[in-house]
N, C-alpha and C. Protein backbone atom coordinates (compact mmCIF):
# COMPACT_ATOMS: atom_id res chain seq x y z
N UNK A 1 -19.67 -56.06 50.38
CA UNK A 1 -19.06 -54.93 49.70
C UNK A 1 -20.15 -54.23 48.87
N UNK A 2 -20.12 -53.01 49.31
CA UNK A 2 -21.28 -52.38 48.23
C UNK A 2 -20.64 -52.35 46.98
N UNK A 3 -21.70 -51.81 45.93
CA UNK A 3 -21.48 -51.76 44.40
C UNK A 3 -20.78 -50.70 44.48
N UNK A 4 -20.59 -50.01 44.75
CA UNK A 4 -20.21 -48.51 44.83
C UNK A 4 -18.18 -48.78 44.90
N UNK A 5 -17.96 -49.43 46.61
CA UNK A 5 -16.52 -50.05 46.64
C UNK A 5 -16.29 -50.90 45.76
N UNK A 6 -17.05 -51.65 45.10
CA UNK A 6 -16.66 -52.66 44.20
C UNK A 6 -16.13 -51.93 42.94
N UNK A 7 -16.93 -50.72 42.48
CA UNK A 7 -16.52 -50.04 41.13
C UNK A 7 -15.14 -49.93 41.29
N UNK A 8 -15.15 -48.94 42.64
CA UNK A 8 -13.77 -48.16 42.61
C UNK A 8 -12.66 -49.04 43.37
N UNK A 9 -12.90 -50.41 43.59
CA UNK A 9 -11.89 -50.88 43.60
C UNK A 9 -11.46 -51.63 42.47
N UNK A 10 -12.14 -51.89 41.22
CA UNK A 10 -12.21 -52.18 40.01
C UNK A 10 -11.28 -51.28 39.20
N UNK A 11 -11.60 -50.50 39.57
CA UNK A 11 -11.21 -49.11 38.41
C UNK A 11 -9.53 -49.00 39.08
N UNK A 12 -9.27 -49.21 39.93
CA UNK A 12 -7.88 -48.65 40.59
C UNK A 12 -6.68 -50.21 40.16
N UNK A 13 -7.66 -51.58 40.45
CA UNK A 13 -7.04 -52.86 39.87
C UNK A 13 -6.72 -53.17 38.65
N UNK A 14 -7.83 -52.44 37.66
CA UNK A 14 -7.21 -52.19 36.65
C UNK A 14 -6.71 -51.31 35.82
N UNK A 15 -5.99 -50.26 36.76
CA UNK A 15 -5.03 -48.95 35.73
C UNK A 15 -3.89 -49.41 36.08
N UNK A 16 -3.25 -48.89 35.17
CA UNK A 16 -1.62 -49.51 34.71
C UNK A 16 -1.15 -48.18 35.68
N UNK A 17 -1.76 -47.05 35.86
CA UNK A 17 -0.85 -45.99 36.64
C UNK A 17 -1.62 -45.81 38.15
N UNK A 18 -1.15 -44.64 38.79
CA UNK A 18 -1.59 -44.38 40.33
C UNK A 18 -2.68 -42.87 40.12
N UNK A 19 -3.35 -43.30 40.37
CA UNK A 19 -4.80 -42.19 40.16
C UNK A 19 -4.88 -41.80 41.25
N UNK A 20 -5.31 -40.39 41.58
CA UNK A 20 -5.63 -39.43 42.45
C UNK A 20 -7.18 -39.93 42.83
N UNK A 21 -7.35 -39.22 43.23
CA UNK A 21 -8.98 -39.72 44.08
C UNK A 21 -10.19 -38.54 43.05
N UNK A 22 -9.84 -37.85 42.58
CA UNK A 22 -10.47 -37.20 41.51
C UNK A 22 -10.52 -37.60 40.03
N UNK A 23 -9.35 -38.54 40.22
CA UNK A 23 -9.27 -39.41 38.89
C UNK A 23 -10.30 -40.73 38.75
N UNK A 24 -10.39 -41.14 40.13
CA UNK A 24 -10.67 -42.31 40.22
C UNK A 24 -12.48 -41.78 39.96
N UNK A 25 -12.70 -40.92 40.86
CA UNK A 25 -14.13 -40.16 41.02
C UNK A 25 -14.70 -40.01 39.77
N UNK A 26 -13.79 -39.56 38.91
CA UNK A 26 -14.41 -39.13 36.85
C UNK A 26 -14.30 -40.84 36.10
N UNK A 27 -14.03 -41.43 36.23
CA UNK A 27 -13.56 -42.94 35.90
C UNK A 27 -15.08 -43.75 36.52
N UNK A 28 -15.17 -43.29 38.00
CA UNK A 28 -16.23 -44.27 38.48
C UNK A 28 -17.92 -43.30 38.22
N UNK A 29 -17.63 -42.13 37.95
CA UNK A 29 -18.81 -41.19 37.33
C UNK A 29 -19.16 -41.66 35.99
N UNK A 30 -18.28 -42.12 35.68
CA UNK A 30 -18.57 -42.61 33.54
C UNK A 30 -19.63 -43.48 33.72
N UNK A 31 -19.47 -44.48 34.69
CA UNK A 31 -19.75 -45.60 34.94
C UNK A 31 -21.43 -45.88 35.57
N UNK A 32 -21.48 -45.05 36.92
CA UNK A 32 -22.09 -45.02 38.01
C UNK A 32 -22.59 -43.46 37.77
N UNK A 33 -22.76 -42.90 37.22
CA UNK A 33 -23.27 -41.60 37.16
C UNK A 33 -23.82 -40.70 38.49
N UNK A 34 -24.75 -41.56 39.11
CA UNK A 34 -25.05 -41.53 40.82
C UNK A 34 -23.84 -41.00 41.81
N UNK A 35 -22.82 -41.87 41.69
CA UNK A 35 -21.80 -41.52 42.73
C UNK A 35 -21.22 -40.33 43.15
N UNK A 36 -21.10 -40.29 44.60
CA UNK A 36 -20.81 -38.78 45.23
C UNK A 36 -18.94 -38.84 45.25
N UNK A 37 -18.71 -37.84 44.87
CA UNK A 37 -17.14 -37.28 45.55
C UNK A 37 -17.00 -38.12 46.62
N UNK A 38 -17.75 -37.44 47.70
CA UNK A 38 -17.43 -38.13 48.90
C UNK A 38 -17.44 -39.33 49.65
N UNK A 39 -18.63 -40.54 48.45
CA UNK A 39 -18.65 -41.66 48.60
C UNK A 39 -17.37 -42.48 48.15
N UNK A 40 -16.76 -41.70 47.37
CA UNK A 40 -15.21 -42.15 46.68
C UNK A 40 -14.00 -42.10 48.14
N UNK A 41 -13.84 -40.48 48.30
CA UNK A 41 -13.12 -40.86 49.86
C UNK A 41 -13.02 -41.25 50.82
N UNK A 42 -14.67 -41.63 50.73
CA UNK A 42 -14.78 -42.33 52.05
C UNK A 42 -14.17 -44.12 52.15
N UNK A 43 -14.89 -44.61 50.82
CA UNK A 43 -14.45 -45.65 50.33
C UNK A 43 -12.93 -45.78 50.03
N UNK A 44 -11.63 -44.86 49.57
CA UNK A 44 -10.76 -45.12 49.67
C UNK A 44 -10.22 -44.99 50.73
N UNK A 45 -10.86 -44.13 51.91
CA UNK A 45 -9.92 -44.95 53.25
C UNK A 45 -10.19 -46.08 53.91
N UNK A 46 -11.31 -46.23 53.36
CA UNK A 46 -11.48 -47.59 53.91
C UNK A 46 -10.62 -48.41 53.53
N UNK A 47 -10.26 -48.50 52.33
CA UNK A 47 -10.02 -49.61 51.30
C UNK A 47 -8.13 -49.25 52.11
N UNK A 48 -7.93 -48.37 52.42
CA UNK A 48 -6.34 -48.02 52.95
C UNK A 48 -6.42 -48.57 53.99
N UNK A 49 -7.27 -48.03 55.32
CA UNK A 49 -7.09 -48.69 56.34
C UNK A 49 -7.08 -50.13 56.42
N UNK A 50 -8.20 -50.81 55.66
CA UNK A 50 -8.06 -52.51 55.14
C UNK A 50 -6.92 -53.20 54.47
N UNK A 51 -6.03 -52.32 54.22
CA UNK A 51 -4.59 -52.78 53.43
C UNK A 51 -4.95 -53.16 52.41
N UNK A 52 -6.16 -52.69 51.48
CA UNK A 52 -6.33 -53.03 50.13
C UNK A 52 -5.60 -52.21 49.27
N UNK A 53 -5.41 -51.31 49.73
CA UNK A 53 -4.53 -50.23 48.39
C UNK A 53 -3.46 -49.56 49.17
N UNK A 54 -2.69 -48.87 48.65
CA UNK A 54 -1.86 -47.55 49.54
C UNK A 54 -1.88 -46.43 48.32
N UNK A 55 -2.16 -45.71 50.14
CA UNK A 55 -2.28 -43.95 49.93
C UNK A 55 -0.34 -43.76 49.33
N UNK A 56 -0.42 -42.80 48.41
CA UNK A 56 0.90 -42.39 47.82
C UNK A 56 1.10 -40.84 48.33
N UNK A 57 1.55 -40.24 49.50
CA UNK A 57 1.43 -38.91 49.26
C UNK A 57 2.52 -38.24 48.20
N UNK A 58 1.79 -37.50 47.96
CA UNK A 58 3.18 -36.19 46.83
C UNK A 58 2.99 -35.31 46.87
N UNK A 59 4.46 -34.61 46.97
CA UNK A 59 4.62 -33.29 47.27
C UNK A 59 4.10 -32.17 46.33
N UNK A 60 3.32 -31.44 46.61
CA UNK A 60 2.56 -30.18 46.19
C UNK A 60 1.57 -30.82 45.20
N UNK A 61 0.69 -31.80 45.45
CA UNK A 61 0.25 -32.54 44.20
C UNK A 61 -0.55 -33.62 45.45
N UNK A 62 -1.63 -34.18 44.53
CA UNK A 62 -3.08 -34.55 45.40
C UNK A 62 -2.39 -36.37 45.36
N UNK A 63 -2.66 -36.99 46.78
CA UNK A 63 -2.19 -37.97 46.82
C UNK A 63 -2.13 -38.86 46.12
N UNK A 64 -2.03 -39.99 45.53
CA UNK A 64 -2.09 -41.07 44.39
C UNK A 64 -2.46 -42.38 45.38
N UNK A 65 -3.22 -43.43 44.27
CA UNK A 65 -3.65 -45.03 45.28
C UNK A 65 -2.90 -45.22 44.57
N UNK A 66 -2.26 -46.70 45.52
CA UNK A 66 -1.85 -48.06 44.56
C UNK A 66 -2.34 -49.23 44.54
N UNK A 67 -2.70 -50.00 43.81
CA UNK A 67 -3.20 -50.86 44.09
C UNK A 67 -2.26 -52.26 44.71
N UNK A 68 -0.87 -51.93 44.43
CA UNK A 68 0.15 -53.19 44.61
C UNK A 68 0.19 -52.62 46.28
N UNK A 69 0.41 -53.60 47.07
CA UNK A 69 0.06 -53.07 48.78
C UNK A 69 1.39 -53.99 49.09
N UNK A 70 2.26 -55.02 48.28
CA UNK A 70 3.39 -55.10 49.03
C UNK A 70 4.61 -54.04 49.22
N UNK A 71 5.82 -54.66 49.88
CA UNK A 71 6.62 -52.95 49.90
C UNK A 71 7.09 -52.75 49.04
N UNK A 72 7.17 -51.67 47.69
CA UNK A 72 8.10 -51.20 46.99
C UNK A 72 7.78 -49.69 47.32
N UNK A 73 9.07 -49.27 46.47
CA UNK A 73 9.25 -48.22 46.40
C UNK A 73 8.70 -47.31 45.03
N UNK A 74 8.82 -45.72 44.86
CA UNK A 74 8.45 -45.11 43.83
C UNK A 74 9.36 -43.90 43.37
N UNK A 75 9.29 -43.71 42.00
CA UNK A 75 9.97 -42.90 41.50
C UNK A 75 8.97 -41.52 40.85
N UNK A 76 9.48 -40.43 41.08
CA UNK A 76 8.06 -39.30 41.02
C UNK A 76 9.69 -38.44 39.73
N UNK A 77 8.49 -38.73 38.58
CA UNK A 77 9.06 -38.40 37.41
C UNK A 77 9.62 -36.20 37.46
N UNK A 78 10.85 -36.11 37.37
CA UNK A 78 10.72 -34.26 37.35
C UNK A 78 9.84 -33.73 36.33
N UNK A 79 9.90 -34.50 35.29
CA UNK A 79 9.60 -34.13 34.09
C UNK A 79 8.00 -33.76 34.05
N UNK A 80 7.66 -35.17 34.03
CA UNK A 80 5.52 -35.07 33.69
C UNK A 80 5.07 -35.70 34.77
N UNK A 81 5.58 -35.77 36.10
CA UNK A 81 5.00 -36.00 37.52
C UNK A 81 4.71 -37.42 37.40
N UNK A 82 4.27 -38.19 36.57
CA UNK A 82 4.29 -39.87 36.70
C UNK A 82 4.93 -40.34 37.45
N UNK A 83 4.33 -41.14 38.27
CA UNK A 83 5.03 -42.14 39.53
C UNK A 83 4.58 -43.37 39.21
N UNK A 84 6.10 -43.75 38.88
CA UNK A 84 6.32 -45.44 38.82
C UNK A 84 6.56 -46.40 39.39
N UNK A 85 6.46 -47.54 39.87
CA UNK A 85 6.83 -48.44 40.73
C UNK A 85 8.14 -48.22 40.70
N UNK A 86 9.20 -48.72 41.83
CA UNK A 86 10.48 -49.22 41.66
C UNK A 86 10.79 -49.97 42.65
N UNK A 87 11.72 -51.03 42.26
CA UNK A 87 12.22 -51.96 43.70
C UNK A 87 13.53 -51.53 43.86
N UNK A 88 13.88 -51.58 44.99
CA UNK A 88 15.07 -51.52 45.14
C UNK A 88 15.42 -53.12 46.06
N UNK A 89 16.12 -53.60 45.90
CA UNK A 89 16.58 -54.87 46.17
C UNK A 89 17.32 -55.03 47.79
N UNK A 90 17.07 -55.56 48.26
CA UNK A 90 17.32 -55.58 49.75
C UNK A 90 17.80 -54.63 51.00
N UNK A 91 16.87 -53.74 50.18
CA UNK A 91 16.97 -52.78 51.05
C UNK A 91 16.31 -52.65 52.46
N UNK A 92 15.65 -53.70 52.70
CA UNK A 92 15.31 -53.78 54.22
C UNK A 92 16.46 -54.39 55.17
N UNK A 93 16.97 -55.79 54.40
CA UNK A 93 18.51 -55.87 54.80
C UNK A 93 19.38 -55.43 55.17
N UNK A 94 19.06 -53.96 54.40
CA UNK A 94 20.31 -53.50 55.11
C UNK A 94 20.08 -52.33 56.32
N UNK A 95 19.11 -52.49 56.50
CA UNK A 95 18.83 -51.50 57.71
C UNK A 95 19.24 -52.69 58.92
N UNK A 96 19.27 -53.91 58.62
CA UNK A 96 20.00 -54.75 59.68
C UNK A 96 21.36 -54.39 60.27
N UNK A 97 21.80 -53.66 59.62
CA UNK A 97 23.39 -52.81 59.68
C UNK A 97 22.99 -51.83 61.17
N UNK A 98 21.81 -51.56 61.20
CA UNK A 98 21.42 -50.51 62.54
C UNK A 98 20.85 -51.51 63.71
N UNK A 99 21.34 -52.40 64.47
CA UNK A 99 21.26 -53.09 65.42
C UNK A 99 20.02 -52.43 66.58
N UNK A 100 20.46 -50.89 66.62
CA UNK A 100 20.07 -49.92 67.84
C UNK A 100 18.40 -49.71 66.96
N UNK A 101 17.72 -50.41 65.82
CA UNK A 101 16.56 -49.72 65.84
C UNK A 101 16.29 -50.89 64.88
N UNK A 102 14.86 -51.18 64.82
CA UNK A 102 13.82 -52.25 63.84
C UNK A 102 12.99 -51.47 62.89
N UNK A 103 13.34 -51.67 61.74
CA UNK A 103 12.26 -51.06 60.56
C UNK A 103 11.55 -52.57 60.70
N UNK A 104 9.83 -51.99 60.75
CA UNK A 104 8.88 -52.94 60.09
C UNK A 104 8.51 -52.34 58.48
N UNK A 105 8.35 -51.05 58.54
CA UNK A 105 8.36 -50.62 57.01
C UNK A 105 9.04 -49.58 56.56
N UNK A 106 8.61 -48.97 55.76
CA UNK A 106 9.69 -47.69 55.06
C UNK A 106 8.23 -47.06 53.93
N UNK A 107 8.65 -45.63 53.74
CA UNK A 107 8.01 -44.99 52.46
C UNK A 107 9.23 -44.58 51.60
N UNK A 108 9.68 -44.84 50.79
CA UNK A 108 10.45 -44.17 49.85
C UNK A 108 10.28 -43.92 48.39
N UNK A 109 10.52 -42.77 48.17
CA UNK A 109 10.19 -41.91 47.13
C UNK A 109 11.87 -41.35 46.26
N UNK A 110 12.15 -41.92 45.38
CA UNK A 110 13.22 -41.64 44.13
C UNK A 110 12.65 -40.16 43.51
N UNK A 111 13.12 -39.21 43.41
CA UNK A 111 12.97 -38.25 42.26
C UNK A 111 13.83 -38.50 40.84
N UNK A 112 13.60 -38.40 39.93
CA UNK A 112 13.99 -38.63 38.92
C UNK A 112 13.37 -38.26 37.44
N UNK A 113 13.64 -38.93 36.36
CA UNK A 113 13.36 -39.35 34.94
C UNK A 113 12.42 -40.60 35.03
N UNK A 114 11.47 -40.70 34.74
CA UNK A 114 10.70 -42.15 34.50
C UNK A 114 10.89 -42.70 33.40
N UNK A 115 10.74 -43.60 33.06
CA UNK A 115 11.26 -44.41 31.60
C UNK A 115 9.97 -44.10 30.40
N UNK A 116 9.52 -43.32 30.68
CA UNK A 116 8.36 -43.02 29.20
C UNK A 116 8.86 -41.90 28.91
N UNK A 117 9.52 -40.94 29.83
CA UNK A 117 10.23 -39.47 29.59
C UNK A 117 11.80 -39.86 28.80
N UNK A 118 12.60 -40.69 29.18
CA UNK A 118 13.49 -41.22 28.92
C UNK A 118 13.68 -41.67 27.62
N UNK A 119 12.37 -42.89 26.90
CA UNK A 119 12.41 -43.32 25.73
C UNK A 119 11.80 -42.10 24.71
N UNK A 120 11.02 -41.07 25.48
CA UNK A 120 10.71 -40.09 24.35
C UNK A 120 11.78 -39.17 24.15
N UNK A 121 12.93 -39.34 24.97
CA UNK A 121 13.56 -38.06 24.40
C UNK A 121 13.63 -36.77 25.34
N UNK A 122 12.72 -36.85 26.65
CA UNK A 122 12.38 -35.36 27.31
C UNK A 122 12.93 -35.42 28.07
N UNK A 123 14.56 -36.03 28.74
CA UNK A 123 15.40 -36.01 29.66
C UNK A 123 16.16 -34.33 29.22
């Protein structure tokens, strides 16, 4: 693993939120001063295609990583665009209800209130 993937898979393991690839780029620039834009995207598809992270797309708005790569789901705040984890609870189960077709996975995306908009008051 170069030093380079190592930063920016550092930097993405430890944020509490889902960073854009321009986020991640100013984060691993603090750091690495050297590093190119493009050594960042290149390195995060890698790191996607390897099932180390997942790509988040969002609508009208620059994709987000995650670093959690099992299946959950996400909630994309109306308010201040924050996207939060969410589980929803056996919901692969119940696609067993459709006999005529096999989910191996799913993307799902909640619109909503996120709970930092919620406890401040900006619902």
């Amino acid at each position: 693993m170069t030093e380079q993937r190592r930063l920016i898979s550092e930097i993405i393991k430890t944020t509490e939120c889902h960073m854009t690839a321009e986020q991640i780029y100013m984060a691993a620039k603090a750091q690495m001063p050297s590093i190119a834009i493009g050594t960042v995207y290149r390195n995060l598809g890698l790191m996607e295609r390897e099932g180390e992270i997942r790509r988040i797309p969002m609508p009208d708005a620059p994709d987000r990583f995650d670093k959690t790569t099992r299946l959950h789901d996400h909630l994309i705040c109306r308010k201040c665009g924050n996207l939060e984890d969410v589980c929803i609870k056996n919901l692969m189960e119940s696609f067993q209800e459709y006999p005529e077709i096999h989910v191996d996975s799913y993307e799902l995306a909640l619109y909503g209130i996120c709970s930092a908009c919620l406890v401040d008051g900006n619902e």
